[in-house]
C-alpha atoms as a PDB file:
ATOM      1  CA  UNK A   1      83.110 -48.593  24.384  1.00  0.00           C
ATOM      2  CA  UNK A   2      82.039 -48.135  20.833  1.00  0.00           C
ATOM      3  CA  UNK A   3      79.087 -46.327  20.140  1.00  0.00           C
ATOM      4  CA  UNK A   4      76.976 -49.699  19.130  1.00  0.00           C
ATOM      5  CA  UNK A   5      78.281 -51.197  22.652  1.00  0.00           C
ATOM      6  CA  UNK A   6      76.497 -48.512  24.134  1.00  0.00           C
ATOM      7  CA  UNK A   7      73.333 -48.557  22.152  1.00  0.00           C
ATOM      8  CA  UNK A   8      73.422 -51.965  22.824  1.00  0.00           C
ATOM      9  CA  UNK A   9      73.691 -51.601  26.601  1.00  0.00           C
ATOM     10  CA  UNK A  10      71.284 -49.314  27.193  1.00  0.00           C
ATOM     11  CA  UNK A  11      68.883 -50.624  24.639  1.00  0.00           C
ATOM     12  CA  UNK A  12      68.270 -53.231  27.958  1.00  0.00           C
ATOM     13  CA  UNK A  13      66.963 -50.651  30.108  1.00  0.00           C
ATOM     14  CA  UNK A  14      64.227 -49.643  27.771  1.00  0.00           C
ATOM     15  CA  UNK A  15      60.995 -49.426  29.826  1.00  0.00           C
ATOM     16  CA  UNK A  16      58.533 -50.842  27.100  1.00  0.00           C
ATOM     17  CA  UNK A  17      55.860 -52.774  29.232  1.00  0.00           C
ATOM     18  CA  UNK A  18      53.323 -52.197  26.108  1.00  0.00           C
ATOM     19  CA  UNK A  19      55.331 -53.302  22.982  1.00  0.00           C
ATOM     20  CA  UNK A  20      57.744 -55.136  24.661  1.00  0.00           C
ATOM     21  CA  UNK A  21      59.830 -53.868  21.755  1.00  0.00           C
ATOM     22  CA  UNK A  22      63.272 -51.887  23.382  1.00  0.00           C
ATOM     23  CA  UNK A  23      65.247 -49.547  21.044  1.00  0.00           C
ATOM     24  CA  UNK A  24      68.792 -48.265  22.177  1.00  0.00           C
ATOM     25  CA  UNK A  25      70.406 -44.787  20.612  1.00  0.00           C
ATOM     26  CA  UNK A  26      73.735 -43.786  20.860  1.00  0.00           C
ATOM     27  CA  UNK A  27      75.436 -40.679  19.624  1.00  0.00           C
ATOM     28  CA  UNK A  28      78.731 -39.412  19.387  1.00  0.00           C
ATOM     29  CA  UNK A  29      79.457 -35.484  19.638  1.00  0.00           C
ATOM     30  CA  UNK A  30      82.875 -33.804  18.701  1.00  0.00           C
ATOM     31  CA  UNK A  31      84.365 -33.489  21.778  1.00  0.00           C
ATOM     32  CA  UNK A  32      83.984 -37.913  21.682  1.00  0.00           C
ATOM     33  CA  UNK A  33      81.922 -38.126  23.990  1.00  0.00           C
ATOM     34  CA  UNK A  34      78.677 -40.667  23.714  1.00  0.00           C
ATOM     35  CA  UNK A  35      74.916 -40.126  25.051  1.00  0.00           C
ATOM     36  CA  UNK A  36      72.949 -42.883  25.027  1.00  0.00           C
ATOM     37  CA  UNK A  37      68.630 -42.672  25.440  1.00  0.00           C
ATOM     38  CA  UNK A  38      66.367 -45.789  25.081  1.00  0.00           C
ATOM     39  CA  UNK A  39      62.800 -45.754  24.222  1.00  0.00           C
ATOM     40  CA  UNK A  40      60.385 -45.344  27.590  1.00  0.00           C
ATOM     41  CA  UNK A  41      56.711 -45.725  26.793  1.00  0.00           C
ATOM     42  CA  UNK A  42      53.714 -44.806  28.753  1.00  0.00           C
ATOM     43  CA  UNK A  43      49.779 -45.840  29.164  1.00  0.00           C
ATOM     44  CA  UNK A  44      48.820 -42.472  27.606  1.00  0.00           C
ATOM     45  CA  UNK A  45      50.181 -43.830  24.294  1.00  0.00           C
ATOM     46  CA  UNK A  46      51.645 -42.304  22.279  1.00  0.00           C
ATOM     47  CA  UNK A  47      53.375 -39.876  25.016  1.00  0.00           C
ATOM     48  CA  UNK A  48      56.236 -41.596  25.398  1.00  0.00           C
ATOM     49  CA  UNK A  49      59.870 -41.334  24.522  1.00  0.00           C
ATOM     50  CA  UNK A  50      62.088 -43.167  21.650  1.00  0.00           C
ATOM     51  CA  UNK A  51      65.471 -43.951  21.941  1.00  0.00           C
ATOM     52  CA  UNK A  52      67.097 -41.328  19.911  1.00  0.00           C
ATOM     53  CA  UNK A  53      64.962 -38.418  21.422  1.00  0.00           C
ATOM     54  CA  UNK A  54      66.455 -39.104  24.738  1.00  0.00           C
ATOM     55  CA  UNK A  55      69.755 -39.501  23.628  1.00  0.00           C
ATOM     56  CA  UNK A  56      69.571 -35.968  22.143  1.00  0.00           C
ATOM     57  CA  UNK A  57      68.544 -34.608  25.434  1.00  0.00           C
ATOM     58  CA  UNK A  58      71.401 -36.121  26.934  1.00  0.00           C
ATOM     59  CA  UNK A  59      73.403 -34.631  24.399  1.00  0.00           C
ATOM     60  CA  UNK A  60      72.228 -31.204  25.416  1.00  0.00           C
ATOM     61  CA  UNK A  61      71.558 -31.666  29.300  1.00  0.00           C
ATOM     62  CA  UNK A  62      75.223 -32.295  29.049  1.00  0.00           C
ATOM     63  CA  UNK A  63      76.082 -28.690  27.419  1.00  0.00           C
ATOM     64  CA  UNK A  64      76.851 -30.488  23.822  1.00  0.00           C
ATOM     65  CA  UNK A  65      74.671 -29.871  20.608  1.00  0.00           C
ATOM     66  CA  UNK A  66      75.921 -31.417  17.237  1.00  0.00           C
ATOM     67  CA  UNK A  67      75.937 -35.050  16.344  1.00  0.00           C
ATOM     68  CA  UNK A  68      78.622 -36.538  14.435  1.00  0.00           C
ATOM     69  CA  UNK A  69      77.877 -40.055  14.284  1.00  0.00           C
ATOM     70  CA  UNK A  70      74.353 -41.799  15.225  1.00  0.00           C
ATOM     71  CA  UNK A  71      73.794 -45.837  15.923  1.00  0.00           C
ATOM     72  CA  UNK A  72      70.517 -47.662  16.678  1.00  0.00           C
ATOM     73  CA  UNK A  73      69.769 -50.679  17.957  1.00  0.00           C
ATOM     74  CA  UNK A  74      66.434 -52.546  17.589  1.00  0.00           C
ATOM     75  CA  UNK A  75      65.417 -56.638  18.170  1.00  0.00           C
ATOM     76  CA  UNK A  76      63.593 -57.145  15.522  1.00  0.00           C
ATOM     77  CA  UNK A  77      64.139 -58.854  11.603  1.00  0.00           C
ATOM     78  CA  UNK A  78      65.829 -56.042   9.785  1.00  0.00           C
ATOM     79  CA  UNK A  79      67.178 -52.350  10.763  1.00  0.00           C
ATOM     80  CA  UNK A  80      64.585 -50.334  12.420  1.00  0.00           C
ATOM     81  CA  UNK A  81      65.010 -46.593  11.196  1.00  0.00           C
ATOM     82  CA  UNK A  82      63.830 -43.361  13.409  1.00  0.00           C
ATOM     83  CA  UNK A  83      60.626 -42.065  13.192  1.00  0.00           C
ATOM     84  CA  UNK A  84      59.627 -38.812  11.557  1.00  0.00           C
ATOM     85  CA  UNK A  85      59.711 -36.902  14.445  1.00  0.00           C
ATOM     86  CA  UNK A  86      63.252 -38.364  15.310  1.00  0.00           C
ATOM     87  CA  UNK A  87      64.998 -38.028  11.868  1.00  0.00           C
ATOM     88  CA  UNK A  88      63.974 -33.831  12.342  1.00  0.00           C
ATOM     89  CA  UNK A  89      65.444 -34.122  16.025  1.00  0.00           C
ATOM     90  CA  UNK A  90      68.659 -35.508  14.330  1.00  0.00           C
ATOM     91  CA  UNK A  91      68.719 -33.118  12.067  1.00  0.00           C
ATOM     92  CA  UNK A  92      68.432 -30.500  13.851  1.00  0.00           C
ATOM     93  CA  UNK A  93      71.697 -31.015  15.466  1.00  0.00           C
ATOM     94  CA  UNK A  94      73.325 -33.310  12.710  1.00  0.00           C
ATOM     95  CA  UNK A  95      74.760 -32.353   9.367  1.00  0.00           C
ATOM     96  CA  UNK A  96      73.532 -33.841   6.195  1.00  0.00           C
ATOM     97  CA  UNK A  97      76.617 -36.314   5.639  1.00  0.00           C
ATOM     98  CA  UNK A  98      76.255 -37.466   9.460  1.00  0.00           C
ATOM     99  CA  UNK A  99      76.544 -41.569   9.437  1.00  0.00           C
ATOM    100  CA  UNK A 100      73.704 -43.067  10.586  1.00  0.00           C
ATOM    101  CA  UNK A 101      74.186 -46.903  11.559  1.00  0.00           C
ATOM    102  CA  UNK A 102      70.369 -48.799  11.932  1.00  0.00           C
ATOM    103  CA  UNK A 103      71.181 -52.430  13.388  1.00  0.00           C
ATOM    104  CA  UNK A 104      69.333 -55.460  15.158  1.00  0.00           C
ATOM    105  CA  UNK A 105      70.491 -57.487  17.637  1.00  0.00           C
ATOM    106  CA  UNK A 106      70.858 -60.044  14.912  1.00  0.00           C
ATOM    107  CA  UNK A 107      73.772 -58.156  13.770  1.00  0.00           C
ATOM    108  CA  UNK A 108      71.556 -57.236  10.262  1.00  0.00           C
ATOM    109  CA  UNK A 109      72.944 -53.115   9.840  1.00  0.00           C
ATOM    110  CA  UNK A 110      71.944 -50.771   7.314  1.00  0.00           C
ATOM    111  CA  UNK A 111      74.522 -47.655   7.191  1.00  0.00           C
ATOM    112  CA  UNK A 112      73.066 -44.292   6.165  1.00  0.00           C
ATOM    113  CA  UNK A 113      72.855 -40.214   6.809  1.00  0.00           C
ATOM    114  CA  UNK A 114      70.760 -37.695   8.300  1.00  0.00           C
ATOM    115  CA  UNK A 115      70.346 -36.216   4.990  1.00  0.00           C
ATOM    116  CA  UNK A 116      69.259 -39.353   3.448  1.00  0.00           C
ATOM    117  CA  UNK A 117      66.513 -40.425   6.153  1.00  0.00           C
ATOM    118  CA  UNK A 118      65.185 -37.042   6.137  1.00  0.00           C
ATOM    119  CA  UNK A 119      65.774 -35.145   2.413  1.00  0.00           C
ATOM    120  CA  UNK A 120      64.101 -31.872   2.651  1.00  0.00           C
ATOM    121  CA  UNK A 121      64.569 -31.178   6.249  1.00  0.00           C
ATOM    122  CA  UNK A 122      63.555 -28.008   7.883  1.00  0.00           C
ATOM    123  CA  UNK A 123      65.902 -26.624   9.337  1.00  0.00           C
ATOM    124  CA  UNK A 124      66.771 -23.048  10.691  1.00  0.00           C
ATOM    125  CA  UNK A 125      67.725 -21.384   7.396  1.00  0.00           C
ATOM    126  CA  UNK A 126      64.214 -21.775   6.292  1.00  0.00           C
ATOM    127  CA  UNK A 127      63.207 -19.295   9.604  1.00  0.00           C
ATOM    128  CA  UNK A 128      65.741 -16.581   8.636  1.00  0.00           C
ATOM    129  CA  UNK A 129      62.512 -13.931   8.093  1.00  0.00           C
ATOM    130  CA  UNK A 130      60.955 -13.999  11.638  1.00  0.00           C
END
């Protein structure tokens, strides 16, 4: 299954009763092997989950931590692109020059990088003091 197939797929189980608006993630890990995570919301807004967040904890639940490829998968006019929070979760476990594919159900795809949605990351170098 490619890894917009699978953002696709579980895009549908998104459990958005509030926006109505479902976002599927998909990544892609060295070993090959794809996580998925979709977004979950919750009536304490904003505590709930986007799509790429759970597909990182996936990622690790399953023992892996770097990201070498990233698609997402919104309904909605043109790409929808992580949220702050998101882009430093990707980063986090991404290099810079990661490909980062932002698509609608339209078929409407913007190709980027970690590096580019987030320039200036933290990241752990900057902690090297404590």
């Amino acid at each position: 299954m490619s890894l917009l197939d699978a953002a696709r797929k579980v895009r549908e189980n998104a459990y958005v009763p509030y926006s109505r608006f479902k976002v599927g993630a998909a990544i892609r890990t060295p070993s090959g092997a794809v996580h998925v995570g979709c977004n979950v919301e919750n009536a304490a807004y904003p505590e709930g989950t986007c799509a790429e967040a759970g597909a990182i904890a996936a990622m690790v639940a399953a023992g892996e931590t770097e990201i070498t490829e990233v698609c997402v998968i919104a309904d909605s006019p043109t790409p929808v692109s992580p949220c702050g929070g998101c882009r430093q979760k990707l980063a986090e476990f991404a290099k810079k020059d990661v490909p980062v594919r932002l698509t609608t159900t339209d078929g409407a795809e913007w190709m980027t990088t970690v590096g580019d949605l987030l320039p200036g990351a933290f990241d752990s170098e900057q902690m090297e003091r404590a």
